[in-house]
PDB file of N, CA and C in Angstrom:
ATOM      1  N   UNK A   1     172.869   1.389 263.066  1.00  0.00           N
ATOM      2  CA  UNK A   1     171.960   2.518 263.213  1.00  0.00           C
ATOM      3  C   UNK A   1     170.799   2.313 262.239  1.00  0.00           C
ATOM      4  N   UNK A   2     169.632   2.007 263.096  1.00  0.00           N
ATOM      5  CA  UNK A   2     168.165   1.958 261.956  1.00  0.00           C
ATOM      6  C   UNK A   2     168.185   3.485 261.111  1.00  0.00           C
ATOM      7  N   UNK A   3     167.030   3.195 260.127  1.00  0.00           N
ATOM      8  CA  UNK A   3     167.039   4.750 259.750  1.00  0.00           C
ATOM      9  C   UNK A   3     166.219   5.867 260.097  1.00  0.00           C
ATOM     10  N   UNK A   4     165.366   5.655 261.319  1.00  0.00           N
ATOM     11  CA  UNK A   4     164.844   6.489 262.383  1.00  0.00           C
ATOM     12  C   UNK A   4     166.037   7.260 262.722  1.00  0.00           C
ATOM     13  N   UNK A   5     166.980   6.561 263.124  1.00  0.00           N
ATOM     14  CA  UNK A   5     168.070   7.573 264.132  1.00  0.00           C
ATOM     15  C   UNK A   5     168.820   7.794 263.073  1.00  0.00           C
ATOM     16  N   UNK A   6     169.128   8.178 261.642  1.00  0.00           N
ATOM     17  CA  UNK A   6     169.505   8.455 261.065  1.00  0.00           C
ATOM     18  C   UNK A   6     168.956   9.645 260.445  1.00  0.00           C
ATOM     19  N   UNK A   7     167.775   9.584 260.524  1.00  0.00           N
ATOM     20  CA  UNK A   7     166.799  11.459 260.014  1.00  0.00           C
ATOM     21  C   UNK A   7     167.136  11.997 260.895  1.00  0.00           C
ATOM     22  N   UNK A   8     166.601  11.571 262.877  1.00  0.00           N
ATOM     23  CA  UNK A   8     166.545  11.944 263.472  1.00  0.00           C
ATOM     24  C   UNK A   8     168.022  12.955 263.894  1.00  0.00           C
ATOM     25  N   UNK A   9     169.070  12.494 263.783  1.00  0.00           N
ATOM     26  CA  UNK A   9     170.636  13.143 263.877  1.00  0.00           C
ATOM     27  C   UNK A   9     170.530  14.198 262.557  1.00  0.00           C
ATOM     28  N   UNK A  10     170.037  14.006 261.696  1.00  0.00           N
ATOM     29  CA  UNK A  10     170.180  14.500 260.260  1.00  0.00           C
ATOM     30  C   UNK A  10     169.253  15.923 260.809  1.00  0.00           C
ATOM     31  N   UNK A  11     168.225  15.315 261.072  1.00  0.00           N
ATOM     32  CA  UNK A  11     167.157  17.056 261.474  1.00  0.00           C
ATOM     33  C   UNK A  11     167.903  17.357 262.290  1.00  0.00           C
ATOM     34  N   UNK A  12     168.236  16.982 263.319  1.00  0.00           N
ATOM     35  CA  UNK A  12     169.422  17.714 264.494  1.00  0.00           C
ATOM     36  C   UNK A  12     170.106  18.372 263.946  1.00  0.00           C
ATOM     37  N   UNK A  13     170.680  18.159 263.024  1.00  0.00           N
ATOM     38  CA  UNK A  13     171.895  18.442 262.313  1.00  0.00           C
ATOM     39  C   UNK A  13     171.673  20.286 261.842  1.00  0.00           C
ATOM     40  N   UNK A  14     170.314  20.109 260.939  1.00  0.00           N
ATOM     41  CA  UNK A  14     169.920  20.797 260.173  1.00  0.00           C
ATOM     42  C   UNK A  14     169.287  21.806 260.987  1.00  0.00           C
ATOM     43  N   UNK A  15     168.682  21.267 262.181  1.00  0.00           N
ATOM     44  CA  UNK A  15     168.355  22.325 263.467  1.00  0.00           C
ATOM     45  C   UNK A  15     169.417  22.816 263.804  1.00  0.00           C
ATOM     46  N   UNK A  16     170.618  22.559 264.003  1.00  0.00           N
ATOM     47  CA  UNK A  16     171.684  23.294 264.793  1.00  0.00           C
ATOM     48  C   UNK A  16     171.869  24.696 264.049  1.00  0.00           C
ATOM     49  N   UNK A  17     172.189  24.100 262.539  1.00  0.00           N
ATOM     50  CA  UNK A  17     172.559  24.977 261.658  1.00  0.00           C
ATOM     51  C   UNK A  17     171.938  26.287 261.281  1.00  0.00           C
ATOM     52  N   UNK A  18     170.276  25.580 261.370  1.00  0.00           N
ATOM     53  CA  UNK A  18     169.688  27.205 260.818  1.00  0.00           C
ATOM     54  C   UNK A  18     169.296  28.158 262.330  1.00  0.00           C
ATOM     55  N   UNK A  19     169.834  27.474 263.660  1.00  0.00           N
ATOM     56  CA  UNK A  19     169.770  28.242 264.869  1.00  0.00           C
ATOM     57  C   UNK A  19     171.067  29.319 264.778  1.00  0.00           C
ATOM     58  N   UNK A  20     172.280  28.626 264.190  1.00  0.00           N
ATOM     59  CA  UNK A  20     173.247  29.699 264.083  1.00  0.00           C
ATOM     60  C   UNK A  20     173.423  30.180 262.729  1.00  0.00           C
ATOM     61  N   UNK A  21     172.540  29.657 261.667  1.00  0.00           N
ATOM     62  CA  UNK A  21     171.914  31.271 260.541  1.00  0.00           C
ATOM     63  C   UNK A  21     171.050  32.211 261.350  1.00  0.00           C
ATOM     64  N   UNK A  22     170.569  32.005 261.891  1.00  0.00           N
ATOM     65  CA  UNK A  22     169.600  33.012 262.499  1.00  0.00           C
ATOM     66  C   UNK A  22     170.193  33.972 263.754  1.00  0.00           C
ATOM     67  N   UNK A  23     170.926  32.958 264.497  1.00  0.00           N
ATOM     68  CA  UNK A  23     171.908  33.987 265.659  1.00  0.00           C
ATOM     69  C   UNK A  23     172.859  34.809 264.769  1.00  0.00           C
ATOM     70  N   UNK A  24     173.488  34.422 263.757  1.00  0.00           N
ATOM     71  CA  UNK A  24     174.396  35.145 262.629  1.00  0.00           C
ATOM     72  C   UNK A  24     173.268  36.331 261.818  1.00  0.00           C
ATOM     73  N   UNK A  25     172.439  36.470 262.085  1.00  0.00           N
ATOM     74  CA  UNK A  25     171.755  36.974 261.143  1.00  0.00           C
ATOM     75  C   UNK A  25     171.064  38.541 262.574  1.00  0.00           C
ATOM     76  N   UNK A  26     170.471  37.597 263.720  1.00  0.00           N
ATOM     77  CA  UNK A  26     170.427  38.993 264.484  1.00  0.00           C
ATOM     78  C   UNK A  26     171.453  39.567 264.866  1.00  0.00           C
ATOM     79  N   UNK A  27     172.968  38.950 264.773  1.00  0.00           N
ATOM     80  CA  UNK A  27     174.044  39.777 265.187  1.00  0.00           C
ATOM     81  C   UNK A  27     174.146  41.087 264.089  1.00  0.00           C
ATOM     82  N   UNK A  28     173.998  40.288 262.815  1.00  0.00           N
ATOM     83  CA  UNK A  28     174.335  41.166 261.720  1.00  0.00           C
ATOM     84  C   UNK A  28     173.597  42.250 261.663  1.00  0.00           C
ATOM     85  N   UNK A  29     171.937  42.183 261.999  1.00  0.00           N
ATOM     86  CA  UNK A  29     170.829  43.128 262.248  1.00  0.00           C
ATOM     87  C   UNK A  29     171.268  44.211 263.230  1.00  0.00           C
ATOM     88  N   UNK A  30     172.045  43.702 264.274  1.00  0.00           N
ATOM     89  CA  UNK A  30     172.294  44.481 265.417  1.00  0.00           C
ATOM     90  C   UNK A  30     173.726  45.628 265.214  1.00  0.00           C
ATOM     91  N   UNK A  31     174.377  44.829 264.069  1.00  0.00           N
ATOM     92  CA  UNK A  31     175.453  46.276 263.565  1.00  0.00           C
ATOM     93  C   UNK A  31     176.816  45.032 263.812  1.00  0.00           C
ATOM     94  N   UNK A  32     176.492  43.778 264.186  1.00  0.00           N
ATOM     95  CA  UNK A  32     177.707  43.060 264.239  1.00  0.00           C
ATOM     96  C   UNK A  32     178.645  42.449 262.998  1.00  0.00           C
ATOM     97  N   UNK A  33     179.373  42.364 263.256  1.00  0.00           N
ATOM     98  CA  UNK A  33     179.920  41.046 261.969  1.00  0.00           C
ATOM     99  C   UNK A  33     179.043  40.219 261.475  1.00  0.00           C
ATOM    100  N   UNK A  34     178.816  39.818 260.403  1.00  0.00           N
ATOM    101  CA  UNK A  34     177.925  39.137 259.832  1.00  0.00           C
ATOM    102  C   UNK A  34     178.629  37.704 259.450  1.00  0.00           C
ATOM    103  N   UNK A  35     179.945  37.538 260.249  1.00  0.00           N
ATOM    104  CA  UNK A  35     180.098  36.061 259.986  1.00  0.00           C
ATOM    105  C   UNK A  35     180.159  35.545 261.457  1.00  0.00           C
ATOM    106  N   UNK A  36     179.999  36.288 262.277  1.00  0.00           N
ATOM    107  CA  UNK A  36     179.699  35.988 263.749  1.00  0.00           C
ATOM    108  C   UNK A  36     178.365  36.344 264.657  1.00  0.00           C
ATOM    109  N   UNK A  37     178.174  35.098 265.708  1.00  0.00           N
ATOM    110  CA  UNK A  37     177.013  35.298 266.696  1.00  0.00           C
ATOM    111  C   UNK A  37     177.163  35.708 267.543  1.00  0.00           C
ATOM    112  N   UNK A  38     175.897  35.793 268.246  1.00  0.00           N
ATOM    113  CA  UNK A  38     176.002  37.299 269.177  1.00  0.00           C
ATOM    114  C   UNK A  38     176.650  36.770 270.361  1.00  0.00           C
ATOM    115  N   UNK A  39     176.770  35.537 270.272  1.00  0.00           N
ATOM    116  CA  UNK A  39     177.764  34.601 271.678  1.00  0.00           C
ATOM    117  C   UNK A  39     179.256  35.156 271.304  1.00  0.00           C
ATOM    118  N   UNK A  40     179.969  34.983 270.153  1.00  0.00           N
ATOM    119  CA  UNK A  40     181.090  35.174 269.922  1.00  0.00           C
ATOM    120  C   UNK A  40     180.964  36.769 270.185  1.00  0.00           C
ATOM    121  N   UNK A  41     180.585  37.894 269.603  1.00  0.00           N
ATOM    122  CA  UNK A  41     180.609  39.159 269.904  1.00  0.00           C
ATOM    123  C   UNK A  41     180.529  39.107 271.365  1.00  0.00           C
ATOM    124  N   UNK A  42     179.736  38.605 271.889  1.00  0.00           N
ATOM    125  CA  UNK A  42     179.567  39.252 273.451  1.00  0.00           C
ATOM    126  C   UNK A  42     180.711  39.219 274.102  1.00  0.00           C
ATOM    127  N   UNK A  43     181.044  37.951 273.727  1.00  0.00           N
ATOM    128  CA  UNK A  43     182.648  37.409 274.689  1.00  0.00           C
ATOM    129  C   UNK A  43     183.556  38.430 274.002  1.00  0.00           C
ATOM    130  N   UNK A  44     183.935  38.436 273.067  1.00  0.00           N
ATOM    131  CA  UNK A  44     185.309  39.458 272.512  1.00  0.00           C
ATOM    132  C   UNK A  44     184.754  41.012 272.740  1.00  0.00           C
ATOM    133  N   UNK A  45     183.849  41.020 272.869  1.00  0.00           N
ATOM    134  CA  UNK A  45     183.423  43.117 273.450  1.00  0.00           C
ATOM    135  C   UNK A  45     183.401  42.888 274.724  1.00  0.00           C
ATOM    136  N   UNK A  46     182.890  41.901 275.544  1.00  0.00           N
ATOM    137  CA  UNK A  46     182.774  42.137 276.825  1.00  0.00           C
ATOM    138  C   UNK A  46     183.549  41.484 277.911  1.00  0.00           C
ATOM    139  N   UNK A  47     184.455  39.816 277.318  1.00  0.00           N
ATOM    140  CA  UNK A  47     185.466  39.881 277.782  1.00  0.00           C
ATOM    141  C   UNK A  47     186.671  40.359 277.851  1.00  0.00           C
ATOM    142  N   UNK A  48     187.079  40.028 276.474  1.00  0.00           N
ATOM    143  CA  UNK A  48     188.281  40.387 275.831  1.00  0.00           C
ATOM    144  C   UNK A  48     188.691  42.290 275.569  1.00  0.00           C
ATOM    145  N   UNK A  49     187.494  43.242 275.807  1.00  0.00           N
ATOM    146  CA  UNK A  49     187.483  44.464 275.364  1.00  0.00           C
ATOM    147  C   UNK A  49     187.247  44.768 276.499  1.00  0.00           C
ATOM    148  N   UNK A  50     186.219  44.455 277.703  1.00  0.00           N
ATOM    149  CA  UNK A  50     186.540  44.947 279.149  1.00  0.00           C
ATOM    150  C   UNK A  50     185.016  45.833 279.108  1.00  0.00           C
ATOM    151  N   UNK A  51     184.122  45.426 278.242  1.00  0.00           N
ATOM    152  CA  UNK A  51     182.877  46.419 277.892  1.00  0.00           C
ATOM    153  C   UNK A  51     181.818  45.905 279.349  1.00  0.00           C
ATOM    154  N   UNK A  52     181.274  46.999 279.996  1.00  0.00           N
ATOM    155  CA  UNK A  52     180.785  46.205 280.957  1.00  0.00           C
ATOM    156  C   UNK A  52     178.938  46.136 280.745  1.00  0.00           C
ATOM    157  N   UNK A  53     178.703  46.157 279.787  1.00  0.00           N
ATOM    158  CA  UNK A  53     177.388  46.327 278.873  1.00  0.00           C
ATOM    159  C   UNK A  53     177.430  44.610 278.674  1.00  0.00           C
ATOM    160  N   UNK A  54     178.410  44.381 277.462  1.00  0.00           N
ATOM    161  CA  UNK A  54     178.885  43.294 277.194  1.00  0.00           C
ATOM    162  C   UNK A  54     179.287  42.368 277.523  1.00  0.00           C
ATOM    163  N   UNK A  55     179.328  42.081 279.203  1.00  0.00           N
ATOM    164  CA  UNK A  55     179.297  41.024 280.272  1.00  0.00           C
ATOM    165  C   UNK A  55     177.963  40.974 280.702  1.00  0.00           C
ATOM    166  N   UNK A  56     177.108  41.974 280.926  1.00  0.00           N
ATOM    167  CA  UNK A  56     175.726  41.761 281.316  1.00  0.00           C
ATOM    168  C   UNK A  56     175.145  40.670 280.254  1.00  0.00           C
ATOM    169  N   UNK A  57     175.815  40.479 278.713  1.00  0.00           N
ATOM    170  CA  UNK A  57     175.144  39.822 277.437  1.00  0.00           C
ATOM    171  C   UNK A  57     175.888  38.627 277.648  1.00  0.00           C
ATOM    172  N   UNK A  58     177.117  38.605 278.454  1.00  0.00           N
ATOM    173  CA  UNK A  58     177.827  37.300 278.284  1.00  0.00           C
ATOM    174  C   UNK A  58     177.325  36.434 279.052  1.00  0.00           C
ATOM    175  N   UNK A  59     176.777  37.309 280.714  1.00  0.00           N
ATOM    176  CA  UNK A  59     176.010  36.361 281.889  1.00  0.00           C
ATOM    177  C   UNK A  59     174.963  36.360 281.618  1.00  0.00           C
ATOM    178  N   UNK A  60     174.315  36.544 280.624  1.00  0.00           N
ATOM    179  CA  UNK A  60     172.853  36.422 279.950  1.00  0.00           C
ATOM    180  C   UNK A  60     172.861  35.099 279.627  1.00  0.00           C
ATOM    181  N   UNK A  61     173.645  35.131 278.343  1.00  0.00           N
ATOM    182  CA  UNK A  61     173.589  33.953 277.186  1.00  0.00           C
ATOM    183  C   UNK A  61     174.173  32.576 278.143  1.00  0.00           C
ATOM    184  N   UNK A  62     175.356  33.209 278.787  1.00  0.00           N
ATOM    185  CA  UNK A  62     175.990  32.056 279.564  1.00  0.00           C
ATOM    186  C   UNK A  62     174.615  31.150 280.378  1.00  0.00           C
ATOM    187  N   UNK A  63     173.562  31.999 281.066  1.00  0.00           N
ATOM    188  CA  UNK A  63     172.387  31.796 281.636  1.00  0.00           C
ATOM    189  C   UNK A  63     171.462  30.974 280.872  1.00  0.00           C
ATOM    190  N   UNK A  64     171.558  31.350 279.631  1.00  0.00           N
ATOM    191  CA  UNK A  64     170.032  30.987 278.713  1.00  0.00           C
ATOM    192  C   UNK A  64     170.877  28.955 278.251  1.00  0.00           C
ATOM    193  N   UNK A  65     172.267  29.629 278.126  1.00  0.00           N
ATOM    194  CA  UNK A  65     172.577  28.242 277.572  1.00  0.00           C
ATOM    195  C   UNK A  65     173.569  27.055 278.967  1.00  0.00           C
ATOM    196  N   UNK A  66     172.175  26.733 280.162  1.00  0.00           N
ATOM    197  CA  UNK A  66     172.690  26.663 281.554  1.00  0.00           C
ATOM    198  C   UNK A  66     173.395  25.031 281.246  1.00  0.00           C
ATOM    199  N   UNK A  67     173.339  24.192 280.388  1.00  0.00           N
ATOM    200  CA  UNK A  67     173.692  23.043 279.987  1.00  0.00           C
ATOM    201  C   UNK A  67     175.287  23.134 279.610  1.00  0.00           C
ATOM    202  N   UNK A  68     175.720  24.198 279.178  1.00  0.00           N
ATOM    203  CA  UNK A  68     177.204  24.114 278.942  1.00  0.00           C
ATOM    204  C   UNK A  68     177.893  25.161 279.723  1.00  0.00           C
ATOM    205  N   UNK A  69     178.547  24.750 280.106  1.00  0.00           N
ATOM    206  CA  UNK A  69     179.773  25.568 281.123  1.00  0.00           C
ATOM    207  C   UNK A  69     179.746  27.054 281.426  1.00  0.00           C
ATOM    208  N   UNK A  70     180.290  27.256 279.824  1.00  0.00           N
ATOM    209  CA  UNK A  70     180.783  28.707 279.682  1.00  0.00           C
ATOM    210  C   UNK A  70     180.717  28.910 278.270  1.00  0.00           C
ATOM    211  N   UNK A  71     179.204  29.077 277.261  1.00  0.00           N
ATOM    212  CA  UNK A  71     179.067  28.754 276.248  1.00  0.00           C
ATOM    213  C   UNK A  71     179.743  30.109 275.733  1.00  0.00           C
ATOM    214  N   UNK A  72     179.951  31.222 275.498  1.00  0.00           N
ATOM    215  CA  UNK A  72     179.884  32.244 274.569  1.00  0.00           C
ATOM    216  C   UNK A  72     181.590  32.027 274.850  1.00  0.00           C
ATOM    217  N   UNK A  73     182.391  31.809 275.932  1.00  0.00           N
ATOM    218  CA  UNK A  73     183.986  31.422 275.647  1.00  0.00           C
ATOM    219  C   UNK A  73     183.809  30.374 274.433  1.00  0.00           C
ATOM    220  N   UNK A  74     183.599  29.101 274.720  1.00  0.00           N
ATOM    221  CA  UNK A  74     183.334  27.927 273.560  1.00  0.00           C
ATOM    222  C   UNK A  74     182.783  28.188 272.518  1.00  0.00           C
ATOM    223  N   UNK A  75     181.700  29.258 272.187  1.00  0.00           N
ATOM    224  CA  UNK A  75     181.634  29.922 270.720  1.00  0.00           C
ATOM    225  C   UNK A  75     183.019  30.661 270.873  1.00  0.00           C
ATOM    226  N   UNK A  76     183.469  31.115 271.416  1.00  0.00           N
ATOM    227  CA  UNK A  76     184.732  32.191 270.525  1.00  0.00           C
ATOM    228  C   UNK A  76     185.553  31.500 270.232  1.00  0.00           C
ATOM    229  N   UNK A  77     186.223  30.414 271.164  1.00  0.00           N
ATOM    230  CA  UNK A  77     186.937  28.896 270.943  1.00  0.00           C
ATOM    231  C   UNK A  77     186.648  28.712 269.614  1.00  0.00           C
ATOM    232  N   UNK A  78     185.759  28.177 269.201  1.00  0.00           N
ATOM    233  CA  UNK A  78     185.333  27.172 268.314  1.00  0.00           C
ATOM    234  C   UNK A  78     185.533  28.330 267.142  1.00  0.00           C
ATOM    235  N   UNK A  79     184.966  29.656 267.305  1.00  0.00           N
ATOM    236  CA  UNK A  79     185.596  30.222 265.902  1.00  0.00           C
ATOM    237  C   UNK A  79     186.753  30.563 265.075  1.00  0.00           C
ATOM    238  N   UNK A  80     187.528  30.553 266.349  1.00  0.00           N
ATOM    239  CA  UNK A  80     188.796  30.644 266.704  1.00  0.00           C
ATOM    240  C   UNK A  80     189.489  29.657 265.426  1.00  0.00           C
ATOM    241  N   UNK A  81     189.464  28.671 265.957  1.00  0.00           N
ATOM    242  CA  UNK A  81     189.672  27.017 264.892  1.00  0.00           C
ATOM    243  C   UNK A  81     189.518  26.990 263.807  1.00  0.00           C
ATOM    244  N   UNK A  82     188.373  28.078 263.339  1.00  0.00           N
ATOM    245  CA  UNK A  82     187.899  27.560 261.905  1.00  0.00           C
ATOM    246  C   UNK A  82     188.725  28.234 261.019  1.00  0.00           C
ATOM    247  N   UNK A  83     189.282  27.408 259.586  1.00  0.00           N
ATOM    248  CA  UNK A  83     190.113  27.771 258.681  1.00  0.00           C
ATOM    249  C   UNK A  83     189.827  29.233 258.142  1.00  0.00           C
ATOM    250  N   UNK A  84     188.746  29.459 258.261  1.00  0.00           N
ATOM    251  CA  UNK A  84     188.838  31.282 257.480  1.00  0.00           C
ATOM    252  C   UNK A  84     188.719  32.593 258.723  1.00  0.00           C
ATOM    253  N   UNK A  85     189.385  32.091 259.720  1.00  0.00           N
ATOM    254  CA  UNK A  85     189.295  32.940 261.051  1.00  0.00           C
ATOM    255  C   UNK A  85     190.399  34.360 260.449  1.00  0.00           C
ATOM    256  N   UNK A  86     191.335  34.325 259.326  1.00  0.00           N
ATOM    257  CA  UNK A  86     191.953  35.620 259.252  1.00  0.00           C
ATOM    258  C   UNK A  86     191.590  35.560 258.016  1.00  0.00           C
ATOM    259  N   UNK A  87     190.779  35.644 256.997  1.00  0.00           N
ATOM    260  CA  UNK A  87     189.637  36.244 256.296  1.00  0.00           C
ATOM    261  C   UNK A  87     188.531  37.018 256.296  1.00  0.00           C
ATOM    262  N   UNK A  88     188.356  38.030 255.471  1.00  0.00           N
ATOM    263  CA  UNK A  88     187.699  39.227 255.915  1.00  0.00           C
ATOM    264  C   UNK A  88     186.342  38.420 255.985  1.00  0.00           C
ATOM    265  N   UNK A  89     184.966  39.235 256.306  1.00  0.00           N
ATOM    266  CA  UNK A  89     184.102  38.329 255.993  1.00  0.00           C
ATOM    267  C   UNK A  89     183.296  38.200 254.618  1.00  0.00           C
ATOM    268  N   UNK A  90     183.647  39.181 253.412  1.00  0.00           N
ATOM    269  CA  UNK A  90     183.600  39.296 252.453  1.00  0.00           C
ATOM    270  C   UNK A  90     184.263  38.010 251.469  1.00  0.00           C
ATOM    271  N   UNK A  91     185.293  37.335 251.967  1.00  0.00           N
ATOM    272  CA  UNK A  91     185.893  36.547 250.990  1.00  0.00           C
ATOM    273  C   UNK A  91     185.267  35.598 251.460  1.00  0.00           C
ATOM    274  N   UNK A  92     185.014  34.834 252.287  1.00  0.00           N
ATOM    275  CA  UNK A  92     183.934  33.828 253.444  1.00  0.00           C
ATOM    276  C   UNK A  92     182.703  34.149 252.681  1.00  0.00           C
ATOM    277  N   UNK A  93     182.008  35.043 252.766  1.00  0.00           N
ATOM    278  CA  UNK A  93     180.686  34.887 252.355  1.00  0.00           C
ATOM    279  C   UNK A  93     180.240  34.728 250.533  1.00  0.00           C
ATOM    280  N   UNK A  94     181.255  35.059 250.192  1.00  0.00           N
ATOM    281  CA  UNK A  94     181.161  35.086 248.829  1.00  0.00           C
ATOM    282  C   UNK A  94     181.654  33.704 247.971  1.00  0.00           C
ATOM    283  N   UNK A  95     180.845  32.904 247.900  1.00  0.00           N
ATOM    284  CA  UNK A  95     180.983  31.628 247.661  1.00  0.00           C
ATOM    285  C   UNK A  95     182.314  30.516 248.180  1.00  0.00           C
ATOM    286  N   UNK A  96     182.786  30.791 249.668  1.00  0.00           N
ATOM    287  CA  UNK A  96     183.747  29.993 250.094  1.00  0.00           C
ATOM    288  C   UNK A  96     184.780  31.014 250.105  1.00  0.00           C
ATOM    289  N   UNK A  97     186.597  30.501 250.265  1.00  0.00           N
ATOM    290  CA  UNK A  97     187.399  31.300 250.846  1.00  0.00           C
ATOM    291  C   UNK A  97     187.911  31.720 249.193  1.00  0.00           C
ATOM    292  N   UNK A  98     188.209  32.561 249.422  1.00  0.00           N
ATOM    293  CA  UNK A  98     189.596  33.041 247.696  1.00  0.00           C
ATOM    294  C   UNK A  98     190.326  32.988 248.195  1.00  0.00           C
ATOM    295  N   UNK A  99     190.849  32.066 247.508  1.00  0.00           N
ATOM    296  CA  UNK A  99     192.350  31.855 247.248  1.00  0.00           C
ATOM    297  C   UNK A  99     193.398  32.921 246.833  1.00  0.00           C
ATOM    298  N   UNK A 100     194.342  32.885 247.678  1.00  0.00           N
ATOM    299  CA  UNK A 100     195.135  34.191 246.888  1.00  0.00           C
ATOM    300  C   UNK A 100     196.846  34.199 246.590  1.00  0.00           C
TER     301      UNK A 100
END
């Protein structure tokens, strides 16, 4: 790998990340969890809760993001996985997980 395609993955990288600070950040604006995006909320209020507001947001996003399947399931998936998924979001945001 030259080191063109080595920034180039690296800004990718760094693009992904501050797209989901910023989706984490209008969820939080909007009254959501502030360690989750508005993909993961939509799916757990509007699948998983039966909200029918909250499927209009799921066939939205599912729409906007037409390259992957069934993206806002695969955000809830994927949060699902991550090691501080039964941590409040207070111990998560506050410099990593506490230990207890």
């Amino acid at each position: 790998m030259d080191k063109s395609t080595g920034r180039l993955k690296a800004v990718a990288a760094y693009a992904k990340s501050v797209g989901i600070a910023a989706d984490q950040l209008i969820n939080a604006v909007l009254g959501g969890r502030p360690s989750e995006t508005l993909s993961v909320r939509a799916y757990r209020l509007g699948v998983l809760d039966g909200r029918t507001g909250w499927r209009r947001v799921v066939w939205f996003i599912n729409k906007l993001f037409f390259w992957q399947r069934n993206h806002c399931r695969g955000a809830y998936a994927a949060v699902n996985r991550c090691s501080y998924k039964n941590k409040s979001p207070a111990d998560v945001w506050q410099g990593g997980i506490n230990k207890r």
